[in-house]
PDB file of N, CA and C in Angstrom:
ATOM      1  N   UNK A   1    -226.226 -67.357-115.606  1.00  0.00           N
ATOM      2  CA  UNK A   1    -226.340 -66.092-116.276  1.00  0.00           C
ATOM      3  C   UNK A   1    -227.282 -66.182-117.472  1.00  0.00           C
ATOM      4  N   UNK A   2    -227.272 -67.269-118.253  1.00  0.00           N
ATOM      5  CA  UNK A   2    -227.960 -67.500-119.486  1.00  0.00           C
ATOM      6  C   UNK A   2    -229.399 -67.853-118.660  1.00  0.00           C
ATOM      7  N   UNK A   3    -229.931 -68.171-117.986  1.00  0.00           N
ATOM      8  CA  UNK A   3    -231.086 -67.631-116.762  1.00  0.00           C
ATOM      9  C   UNK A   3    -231.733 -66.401-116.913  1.00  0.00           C
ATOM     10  N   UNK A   4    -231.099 -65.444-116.229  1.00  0.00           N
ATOM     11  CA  UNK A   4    -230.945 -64.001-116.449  1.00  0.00           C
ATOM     12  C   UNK A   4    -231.805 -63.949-117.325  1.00  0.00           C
ATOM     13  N   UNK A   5    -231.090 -64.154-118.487  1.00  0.00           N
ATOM     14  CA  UNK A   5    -231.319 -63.171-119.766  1.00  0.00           C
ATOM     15  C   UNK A   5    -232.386 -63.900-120.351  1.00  0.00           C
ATOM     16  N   UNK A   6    -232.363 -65.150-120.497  1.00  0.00           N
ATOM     17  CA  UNK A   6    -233.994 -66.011-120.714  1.00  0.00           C
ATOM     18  C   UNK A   6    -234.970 -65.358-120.212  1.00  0.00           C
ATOM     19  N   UNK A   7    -234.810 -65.117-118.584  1.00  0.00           N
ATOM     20  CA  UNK A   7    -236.355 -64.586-118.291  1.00  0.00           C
ATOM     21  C   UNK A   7    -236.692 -63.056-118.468  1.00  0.00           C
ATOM     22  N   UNK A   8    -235.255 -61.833-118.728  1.00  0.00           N
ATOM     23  CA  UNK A   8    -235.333 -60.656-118.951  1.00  0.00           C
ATOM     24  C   UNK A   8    -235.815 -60.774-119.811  1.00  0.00           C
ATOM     25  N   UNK A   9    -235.433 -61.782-121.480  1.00  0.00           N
ATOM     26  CA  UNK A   9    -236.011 -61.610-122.634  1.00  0.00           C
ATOM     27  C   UNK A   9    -237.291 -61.973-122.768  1.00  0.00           C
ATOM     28  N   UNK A  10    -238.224 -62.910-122.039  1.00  0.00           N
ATOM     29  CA  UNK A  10    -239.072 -63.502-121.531  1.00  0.00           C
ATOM     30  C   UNK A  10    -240.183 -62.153-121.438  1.00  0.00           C
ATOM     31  N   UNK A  11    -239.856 -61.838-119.998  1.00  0.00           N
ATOM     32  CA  UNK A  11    -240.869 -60.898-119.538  1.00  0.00           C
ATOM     33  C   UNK A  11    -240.706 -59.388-120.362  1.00  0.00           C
ATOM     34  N   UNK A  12    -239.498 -59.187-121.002  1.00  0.00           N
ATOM     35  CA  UNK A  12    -239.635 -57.925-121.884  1.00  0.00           C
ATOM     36  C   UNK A  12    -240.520 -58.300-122.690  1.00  0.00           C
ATOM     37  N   UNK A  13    -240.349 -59.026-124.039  1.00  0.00           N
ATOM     38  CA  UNK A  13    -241.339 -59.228-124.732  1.00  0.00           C
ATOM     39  C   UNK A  13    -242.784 -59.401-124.082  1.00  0.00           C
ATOM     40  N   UNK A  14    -243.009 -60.371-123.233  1.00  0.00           N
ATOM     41  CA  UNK A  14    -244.872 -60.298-122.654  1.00  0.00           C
ATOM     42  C   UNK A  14    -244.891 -58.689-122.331  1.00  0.00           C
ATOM     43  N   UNK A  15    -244.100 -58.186-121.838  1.00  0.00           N
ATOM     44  CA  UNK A  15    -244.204 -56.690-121.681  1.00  0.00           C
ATOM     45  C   UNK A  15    -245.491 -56.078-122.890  1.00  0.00           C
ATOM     46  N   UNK A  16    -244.058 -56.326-123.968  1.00  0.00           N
ATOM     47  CA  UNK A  16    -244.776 -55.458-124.844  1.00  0.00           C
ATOM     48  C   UNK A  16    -245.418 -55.768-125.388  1.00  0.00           C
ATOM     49  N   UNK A  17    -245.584 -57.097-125.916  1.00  0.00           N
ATOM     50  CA  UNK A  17    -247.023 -57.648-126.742  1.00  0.00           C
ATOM     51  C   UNK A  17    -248.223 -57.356-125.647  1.00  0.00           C
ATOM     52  N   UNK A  18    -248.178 -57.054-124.466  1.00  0.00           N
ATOM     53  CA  UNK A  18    -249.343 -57.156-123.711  1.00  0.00           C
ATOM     54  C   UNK A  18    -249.861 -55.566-123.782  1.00  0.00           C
ATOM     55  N   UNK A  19    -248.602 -54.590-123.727  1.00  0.00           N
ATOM     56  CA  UNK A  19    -249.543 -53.522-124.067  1.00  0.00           C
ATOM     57  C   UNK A  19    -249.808 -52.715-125.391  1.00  0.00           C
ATOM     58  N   UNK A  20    -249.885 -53.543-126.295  1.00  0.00           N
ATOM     59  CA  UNK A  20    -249.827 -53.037-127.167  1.00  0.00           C
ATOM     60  C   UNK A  20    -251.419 -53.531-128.099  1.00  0.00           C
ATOM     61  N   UNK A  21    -252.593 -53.825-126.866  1.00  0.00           N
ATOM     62  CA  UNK A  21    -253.651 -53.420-127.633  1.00  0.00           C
ATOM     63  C   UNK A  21    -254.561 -52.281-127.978  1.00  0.00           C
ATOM     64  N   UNK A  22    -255.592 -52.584-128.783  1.00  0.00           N
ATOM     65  CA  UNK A  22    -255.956 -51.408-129.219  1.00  0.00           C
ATOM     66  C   UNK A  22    -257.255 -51.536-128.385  1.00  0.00           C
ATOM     67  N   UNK A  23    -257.221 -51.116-127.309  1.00  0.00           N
ATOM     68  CA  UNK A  23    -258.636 -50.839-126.483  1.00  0.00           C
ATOM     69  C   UNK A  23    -258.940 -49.350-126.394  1.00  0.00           C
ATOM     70  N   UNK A  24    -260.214 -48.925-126.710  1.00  0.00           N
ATOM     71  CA  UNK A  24    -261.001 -47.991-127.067  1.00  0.00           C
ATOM     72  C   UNK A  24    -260.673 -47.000-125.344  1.00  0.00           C
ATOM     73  N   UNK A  25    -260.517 -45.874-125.880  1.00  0.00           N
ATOM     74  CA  UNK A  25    -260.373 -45.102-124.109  1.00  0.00           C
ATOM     75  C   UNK A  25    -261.425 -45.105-123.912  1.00  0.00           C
ATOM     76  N   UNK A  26    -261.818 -44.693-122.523  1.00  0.00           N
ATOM     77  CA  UNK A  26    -263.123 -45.072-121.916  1.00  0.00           C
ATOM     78  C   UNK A  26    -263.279 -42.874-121.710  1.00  0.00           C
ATOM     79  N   UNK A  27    -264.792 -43.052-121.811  1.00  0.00           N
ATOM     80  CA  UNK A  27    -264.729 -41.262-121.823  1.00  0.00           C
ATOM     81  C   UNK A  27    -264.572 -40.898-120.637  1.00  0.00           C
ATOM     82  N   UNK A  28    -264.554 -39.513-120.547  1.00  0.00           N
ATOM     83  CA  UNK A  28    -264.828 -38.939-119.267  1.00  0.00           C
ATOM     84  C   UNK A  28    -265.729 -39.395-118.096  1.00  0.00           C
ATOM     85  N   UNK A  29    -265.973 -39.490-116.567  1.00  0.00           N
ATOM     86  CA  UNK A  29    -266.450 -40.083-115.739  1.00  0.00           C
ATOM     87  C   UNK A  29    -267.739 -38.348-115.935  1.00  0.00           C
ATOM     88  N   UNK A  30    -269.189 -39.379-115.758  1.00  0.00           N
ATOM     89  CA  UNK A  30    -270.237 -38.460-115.845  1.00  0.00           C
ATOM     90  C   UNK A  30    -270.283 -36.951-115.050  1.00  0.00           C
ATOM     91  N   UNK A  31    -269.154 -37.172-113.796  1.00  0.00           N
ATOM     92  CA  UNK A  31    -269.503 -36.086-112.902  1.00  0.00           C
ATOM     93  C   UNK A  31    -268.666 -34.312-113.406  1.00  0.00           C
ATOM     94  N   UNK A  32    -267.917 -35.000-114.775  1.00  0.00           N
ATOM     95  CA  UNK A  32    -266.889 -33.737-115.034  1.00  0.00           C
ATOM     96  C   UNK A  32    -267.923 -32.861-116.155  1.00  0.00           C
ATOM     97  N   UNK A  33    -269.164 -33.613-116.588  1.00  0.00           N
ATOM     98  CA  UNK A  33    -270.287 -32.983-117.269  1.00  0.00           C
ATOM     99  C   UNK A  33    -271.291 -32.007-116.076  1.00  0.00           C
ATOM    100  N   UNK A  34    -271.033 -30.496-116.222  1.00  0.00           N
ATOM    101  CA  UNK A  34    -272.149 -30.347-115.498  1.00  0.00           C
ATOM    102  C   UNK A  34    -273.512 -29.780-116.391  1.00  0.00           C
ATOM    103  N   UNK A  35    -272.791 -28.952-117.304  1.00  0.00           N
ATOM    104  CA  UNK A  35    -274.570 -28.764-117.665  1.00  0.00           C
ATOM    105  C   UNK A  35    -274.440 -29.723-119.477  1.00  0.00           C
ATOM    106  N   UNK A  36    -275.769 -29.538-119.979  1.00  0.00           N
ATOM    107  CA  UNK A  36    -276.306 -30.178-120.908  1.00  0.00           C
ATOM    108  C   UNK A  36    -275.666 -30.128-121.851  1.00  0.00           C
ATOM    109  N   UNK A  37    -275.542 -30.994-123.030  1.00  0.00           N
ATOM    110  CA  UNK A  37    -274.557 -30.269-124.012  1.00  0.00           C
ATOM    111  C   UNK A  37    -275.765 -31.071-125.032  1.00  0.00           C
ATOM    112  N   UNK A  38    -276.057 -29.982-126.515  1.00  0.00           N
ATOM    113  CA  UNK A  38    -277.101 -30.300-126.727  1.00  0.00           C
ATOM    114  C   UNK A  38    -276.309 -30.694-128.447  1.00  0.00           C
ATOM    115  N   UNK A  39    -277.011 -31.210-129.361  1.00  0.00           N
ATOM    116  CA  UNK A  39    -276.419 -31.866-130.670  1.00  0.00           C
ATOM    117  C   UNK A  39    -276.795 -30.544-131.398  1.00  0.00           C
ATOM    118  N   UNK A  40    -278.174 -30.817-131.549  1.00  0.00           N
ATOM    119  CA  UNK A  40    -278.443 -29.612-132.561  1.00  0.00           C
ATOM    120  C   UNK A  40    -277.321 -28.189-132.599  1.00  0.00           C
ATOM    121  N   UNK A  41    -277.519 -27.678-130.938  1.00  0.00           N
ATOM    122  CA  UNK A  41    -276.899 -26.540-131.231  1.00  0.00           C
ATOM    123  C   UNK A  41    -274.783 -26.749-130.713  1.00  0.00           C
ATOM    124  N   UNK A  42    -274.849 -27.592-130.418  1.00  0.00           N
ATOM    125  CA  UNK A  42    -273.174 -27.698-130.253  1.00  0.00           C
ATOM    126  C   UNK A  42    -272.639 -28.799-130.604  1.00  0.00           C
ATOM    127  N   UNK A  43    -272.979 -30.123-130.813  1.00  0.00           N
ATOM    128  CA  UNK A  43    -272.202 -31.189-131.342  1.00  0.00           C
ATOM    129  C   UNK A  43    -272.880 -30.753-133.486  1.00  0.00           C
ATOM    130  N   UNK A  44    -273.470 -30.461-133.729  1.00  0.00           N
ATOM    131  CA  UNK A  44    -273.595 -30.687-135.263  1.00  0.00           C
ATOM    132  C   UNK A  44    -272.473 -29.760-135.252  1.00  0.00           C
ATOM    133  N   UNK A  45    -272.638 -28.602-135.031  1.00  0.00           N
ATOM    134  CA  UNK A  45    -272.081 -27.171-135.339  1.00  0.00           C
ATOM    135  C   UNK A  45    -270.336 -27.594-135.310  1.00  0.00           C
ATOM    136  N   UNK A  46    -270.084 -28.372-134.657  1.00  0.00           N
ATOM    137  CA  UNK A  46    -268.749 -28.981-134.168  1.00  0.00           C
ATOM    138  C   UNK A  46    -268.384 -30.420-135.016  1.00  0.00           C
ATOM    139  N   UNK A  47    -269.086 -31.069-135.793  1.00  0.00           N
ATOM    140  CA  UNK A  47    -268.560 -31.657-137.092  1.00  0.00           C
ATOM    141  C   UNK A  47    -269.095 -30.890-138.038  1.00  0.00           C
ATOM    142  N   UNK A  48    -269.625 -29.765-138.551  1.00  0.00           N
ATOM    143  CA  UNK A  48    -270.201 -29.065-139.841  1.00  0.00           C
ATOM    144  C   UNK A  48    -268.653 -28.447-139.710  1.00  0.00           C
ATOM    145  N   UNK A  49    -268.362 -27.649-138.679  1.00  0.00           N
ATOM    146  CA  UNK A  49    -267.135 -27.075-138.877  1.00  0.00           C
ATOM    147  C   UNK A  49    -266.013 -27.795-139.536  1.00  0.00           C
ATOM    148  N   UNK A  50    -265.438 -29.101-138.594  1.00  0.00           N
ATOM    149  CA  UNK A  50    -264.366 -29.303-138.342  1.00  0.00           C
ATOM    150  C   UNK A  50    -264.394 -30.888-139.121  1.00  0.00           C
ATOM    151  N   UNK A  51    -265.560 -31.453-139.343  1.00  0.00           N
ATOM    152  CA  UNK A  51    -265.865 -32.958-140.077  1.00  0.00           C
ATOM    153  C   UNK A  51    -266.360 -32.839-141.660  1.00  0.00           C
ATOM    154  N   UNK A  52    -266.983 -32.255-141.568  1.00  0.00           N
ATOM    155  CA  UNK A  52    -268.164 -32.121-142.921  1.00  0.00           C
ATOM    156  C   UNK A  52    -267.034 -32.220-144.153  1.00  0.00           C
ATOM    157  N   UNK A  53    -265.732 -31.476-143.669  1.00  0.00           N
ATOM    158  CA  UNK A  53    -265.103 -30.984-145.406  1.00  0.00           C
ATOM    159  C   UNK A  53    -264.551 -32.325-145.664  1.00  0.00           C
ATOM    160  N   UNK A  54    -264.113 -33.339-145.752  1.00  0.00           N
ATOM    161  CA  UNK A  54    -264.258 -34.939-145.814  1.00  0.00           C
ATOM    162  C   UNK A  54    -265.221 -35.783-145.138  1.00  0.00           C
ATOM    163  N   UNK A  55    -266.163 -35.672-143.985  1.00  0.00           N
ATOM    164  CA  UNK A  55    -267.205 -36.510-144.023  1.00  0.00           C
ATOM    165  C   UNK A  55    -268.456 -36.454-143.941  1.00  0.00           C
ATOM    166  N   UNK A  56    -268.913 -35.710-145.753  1.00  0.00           N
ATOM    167  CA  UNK A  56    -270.564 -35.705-146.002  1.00  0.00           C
ATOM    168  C   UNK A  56    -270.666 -36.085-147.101  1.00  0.00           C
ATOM    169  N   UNK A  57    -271.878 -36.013-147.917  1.00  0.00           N
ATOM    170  CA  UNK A  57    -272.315 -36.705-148.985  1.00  0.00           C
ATOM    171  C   UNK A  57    -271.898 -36.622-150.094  1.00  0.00           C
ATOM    172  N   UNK A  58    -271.638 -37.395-150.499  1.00  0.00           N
ATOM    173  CA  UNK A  58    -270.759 -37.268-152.317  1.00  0.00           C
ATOM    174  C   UNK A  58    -269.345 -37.423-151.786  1.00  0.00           C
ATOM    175  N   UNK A  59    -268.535 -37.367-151.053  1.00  0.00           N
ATOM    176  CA  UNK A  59    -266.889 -36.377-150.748  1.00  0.00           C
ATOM    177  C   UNK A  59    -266.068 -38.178-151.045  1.00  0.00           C
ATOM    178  N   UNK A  60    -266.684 -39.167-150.769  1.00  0.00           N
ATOM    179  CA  UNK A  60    -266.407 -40.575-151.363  1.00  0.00           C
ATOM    180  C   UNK A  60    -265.573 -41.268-150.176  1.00  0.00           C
ATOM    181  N   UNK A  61    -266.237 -40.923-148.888  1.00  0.00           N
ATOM    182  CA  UNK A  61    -265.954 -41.477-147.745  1.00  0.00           C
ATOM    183  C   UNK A  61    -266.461 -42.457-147.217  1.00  0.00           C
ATOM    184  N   UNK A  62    -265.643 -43.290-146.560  1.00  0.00           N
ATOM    185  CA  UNK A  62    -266.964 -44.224-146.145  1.00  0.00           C
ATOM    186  C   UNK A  62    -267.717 -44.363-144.972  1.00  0.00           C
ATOM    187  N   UNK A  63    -267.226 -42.820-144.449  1.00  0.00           N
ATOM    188  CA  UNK A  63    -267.630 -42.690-143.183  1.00  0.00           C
ATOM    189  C   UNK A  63    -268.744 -41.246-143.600  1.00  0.00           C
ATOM    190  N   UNK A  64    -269.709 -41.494-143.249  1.00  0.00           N
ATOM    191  CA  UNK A  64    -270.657 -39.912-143.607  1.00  0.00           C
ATOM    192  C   UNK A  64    -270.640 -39.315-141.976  1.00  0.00           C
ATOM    193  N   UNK A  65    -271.045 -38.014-141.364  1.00  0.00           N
ATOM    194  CA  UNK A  65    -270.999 -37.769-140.184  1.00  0.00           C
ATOM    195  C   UNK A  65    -271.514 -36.237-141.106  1.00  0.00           C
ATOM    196  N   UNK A  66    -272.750 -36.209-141.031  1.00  0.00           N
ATOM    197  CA  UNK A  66    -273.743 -35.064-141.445  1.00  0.00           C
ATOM    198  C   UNK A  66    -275.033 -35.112-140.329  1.00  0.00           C
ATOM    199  N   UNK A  67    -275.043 -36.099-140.118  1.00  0.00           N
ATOM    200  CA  UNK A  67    -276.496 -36.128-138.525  1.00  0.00           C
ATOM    201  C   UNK A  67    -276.215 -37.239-137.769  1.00  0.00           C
ATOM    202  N   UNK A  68    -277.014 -36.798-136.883  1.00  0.00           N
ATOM    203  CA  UNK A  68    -277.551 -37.685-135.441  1.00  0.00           C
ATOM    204  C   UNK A  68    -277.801 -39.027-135.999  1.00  0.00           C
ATOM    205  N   UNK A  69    -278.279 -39.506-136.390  1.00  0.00           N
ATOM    206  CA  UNK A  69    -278.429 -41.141-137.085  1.00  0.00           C
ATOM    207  C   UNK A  69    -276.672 -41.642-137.735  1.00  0.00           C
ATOM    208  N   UNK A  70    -276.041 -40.822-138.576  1.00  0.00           N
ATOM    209  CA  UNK A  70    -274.457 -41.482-138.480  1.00  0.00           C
ATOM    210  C   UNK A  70    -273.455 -41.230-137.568  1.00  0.00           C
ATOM    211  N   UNK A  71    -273.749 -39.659-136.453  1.00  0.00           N
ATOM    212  CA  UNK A  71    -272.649 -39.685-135.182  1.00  0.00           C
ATOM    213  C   UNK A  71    -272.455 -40.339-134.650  1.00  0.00           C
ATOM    214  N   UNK A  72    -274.277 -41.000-134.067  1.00  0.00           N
ATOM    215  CA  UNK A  72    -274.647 -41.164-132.629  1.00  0.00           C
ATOM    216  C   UNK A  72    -273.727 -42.712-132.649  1.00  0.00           C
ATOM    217  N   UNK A  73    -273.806 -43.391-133.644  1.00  0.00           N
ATOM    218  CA  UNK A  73    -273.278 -44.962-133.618  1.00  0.00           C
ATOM    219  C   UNK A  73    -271.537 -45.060-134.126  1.00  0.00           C
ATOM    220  N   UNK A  74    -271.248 -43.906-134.330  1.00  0.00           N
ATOM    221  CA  UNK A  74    -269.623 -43.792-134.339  1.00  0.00           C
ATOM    222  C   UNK A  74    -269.076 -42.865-133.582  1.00  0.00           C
ATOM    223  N   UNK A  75    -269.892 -42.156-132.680  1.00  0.00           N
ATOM    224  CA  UNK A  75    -269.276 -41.529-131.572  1.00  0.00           C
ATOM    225  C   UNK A  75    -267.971 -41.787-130.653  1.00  0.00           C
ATOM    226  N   UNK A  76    -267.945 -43.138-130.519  1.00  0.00           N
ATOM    227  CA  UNK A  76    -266.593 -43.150-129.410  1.00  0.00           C
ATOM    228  C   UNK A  76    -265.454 -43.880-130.386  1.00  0.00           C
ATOM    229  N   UNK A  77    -265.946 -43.789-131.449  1.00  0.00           N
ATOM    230  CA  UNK A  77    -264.327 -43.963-132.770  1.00  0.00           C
ATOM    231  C   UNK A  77    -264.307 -42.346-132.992  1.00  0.00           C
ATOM    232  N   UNK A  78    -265.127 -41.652-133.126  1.00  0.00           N
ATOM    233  CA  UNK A  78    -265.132 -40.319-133.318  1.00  0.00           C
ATOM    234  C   UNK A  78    -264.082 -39.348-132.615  1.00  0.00           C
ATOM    235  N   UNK A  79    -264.463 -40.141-130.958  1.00  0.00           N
ATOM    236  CA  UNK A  79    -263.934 -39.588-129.653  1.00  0.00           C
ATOM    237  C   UNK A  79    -262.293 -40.036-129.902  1.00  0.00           C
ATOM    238  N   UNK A  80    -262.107 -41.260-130.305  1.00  0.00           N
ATOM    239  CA  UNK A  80    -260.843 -41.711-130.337  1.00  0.00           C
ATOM    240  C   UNK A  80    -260.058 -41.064-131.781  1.00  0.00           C
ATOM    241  N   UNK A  81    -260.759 -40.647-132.789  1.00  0.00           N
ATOM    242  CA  UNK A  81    -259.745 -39.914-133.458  1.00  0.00           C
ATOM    243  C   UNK A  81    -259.649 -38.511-133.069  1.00  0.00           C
ATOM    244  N   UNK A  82    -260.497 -37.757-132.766  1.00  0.00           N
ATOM    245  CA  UNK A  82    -259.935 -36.358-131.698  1.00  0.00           C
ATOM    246  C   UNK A  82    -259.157 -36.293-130.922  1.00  0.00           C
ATOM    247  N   UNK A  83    -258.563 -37.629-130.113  1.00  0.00           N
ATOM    248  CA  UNK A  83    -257.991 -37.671-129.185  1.00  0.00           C
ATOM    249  C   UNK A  83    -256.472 -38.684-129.384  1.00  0.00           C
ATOM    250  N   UNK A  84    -256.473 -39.125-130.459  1.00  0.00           N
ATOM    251  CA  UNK A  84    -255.642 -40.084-131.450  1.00  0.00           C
ATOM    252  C   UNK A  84    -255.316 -40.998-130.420  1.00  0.00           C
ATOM    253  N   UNK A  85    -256.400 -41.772-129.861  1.00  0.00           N
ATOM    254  CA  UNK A  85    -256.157 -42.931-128.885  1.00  0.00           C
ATOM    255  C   UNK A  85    -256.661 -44.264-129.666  1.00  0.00           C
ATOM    256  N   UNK A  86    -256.347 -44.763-128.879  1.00  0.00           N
ATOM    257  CA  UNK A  86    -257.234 -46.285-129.252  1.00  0.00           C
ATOM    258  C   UNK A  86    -256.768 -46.759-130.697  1.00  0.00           C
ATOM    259  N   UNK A  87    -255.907 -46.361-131.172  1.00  0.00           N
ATOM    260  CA  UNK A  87    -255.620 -47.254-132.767  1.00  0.00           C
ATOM    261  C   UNK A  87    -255.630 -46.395-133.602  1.00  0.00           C
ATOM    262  N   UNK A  88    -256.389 -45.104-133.353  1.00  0.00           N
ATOM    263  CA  UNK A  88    -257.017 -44.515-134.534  1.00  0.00           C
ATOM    264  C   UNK A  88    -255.827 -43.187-134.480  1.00  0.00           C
ATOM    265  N   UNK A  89    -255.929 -42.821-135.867  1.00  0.00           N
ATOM    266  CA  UNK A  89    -255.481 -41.108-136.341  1.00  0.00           C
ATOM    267  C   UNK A  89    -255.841 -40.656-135.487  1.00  0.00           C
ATOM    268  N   UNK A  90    -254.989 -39.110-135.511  1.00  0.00           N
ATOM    269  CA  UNK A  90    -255.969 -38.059-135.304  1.00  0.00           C
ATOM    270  C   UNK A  90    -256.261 -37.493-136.323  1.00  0.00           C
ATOM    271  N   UNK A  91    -257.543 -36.558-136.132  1.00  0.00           N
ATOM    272  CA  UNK A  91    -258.793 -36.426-137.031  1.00  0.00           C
ATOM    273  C   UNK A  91    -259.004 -34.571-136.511  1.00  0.00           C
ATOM    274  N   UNK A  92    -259.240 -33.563-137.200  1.00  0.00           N
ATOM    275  CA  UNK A  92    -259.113 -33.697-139.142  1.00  0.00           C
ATOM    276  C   UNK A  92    -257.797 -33.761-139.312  1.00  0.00           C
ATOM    277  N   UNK A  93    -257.824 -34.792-140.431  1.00  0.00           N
ATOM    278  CA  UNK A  93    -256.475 -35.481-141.192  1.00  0.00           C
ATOM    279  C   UNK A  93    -255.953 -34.184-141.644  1.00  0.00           C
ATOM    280  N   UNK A  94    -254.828 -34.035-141.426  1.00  0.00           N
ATOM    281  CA  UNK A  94    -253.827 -33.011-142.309  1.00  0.00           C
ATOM    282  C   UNK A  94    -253.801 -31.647-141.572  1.00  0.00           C
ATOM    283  N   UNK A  95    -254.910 -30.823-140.718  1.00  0.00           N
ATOM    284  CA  UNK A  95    -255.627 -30.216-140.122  1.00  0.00           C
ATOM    285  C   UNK A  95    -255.405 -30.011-138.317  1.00  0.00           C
ATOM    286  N   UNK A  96    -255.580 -29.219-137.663  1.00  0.00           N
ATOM    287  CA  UNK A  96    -254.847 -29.013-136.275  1.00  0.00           C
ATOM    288  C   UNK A  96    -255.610 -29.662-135.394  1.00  0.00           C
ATOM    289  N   UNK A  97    -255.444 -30.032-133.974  1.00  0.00           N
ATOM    290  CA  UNK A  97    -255.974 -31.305-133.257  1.00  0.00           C
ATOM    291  C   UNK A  97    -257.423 -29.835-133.408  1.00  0.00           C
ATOM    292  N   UNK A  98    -258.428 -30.435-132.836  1.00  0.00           N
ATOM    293  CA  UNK A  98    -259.388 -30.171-131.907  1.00  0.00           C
ATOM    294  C   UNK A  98    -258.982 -29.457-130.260  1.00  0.00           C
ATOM    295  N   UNK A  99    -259.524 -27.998-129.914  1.00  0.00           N
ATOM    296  CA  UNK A  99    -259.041 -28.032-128.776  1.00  0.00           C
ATOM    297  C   UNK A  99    -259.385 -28.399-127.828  1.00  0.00           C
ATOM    298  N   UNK A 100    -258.739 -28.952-126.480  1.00  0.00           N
ATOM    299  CA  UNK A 100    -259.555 -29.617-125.787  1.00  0.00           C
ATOM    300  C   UNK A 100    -260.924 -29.510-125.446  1.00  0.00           C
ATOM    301  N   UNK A 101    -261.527 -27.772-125.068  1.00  0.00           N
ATOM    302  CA  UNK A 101    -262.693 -27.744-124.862  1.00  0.00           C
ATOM    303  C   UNK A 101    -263.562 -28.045-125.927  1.00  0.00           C
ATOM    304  N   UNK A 102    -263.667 -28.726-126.781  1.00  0.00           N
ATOM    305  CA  UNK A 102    -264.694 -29.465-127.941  1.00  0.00           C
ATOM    306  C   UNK A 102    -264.508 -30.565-127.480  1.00  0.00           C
ATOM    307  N   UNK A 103    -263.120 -31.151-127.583  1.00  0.00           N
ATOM    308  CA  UNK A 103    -263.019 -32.812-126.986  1.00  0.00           C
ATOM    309  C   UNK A 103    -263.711 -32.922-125.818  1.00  0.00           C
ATOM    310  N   UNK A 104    -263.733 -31.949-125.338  1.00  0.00           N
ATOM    311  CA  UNK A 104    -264.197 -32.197-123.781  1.00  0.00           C
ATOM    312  C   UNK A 104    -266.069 -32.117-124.132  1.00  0.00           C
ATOM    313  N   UNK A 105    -266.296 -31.257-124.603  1.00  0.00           N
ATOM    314  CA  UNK A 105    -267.799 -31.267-124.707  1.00  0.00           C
ATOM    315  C   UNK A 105    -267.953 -32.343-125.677  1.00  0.00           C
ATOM    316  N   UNK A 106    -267.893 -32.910-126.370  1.00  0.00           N
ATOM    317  CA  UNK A 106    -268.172 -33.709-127.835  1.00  0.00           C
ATOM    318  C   UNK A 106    -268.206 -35.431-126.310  1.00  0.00           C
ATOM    319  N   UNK A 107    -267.145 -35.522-125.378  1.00  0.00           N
ATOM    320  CA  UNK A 107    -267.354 -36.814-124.649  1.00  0.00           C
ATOM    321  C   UNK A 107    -268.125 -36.467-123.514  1.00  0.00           C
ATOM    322  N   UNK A 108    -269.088 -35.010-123.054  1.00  0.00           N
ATOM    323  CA  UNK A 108    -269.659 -35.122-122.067  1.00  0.00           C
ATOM    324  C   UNK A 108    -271.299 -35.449-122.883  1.00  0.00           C
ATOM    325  N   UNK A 109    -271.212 -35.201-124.285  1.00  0.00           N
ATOM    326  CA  UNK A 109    -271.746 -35.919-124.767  1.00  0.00           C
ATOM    327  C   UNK A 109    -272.501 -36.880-124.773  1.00  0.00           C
ATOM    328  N   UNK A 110    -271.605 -37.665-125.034  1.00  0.00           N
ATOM    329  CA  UNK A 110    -270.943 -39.233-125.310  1.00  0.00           C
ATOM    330  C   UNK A 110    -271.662 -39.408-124.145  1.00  0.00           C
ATOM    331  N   UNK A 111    -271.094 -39.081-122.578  1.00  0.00           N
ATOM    332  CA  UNK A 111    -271.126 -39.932-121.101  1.00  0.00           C
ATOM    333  C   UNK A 111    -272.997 -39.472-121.216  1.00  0.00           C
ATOM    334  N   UNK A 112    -273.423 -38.042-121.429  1.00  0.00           N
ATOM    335  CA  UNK A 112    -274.937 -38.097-121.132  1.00  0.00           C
ATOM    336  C   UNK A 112    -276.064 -38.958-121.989  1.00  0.00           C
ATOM    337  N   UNK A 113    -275.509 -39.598-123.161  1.00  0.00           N
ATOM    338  CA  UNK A 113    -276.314 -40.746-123.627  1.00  0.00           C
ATOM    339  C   UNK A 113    -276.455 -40.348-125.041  1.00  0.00           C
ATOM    340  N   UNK A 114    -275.586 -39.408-125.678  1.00  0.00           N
ATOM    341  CA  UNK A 114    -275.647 -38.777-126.938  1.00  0.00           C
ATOM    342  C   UNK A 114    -276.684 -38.674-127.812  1.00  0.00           C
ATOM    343  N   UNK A 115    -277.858 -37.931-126.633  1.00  0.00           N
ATOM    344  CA  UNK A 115    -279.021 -37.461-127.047  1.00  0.00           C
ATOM    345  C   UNK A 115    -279.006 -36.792-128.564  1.00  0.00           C
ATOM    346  N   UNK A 116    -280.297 -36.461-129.196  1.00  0.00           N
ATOM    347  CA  UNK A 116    -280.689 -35.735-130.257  1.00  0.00           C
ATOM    348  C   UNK A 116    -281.918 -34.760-129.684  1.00  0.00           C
ATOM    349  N   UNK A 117    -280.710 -33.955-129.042  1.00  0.00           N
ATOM    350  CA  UNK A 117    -281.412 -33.035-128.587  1.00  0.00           C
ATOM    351  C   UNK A 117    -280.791 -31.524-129.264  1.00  0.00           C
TER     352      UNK A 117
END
């Protein structure tokens, strides 16, 4: 009996230490993007709204997200606090999720090569 419970306690724990890393979600598969989704006119407009009032210049963040040169390289931590996966908050802090259709455009994004277009 003391068997038993060795290997129940055994494989519970590997259980949970095993899933309990922080791996980044992987985005949407390219084919759920059908048309273009462009920065200028729908991804800025979509952190000016919903990012800018904690992450732009002066606000004493250490994350800035005002253009294409600071999105484009924090995009899929970006993706993971909209979506409060992977380790991270959800994002805007204090503030109501994002609704899906932004999450959804902001990672078809992401999958088309997060042009600066």
């Amino acid at each position: 009996m003391k068997a038993f419970y060795f290997f129940f306690f055994f494989f519970s724990t590997s259980f949970i230490f095993s899933s309990c890393r922080k791996d980044k979600v992987q985005p949407l598969p390219p084919q759920t993007c059908v048309d273009t989704v462009y920065f200028s006119s729908q991804i800025l407009p979509l952190f000016q709204s919903n990012c800018a009032g904690c992450h732009s210049v002066g606000n004493g963040q250490i994350m800035e997200l005002t253009n294409h040169a600071q999105i484009f390289p924090k995009a899929e931590d970006c993706y993971n606090s909209m979506t409060a996966s992977g380790g991270f908050s959800l994002m805007p802090k204090g503030g109501p999720a994002l609704s899906d259709s932004l999450v959804e455009l902001f990672n078809c994004w992401i999958v088309q090569g997060k042009q600066n277009n």
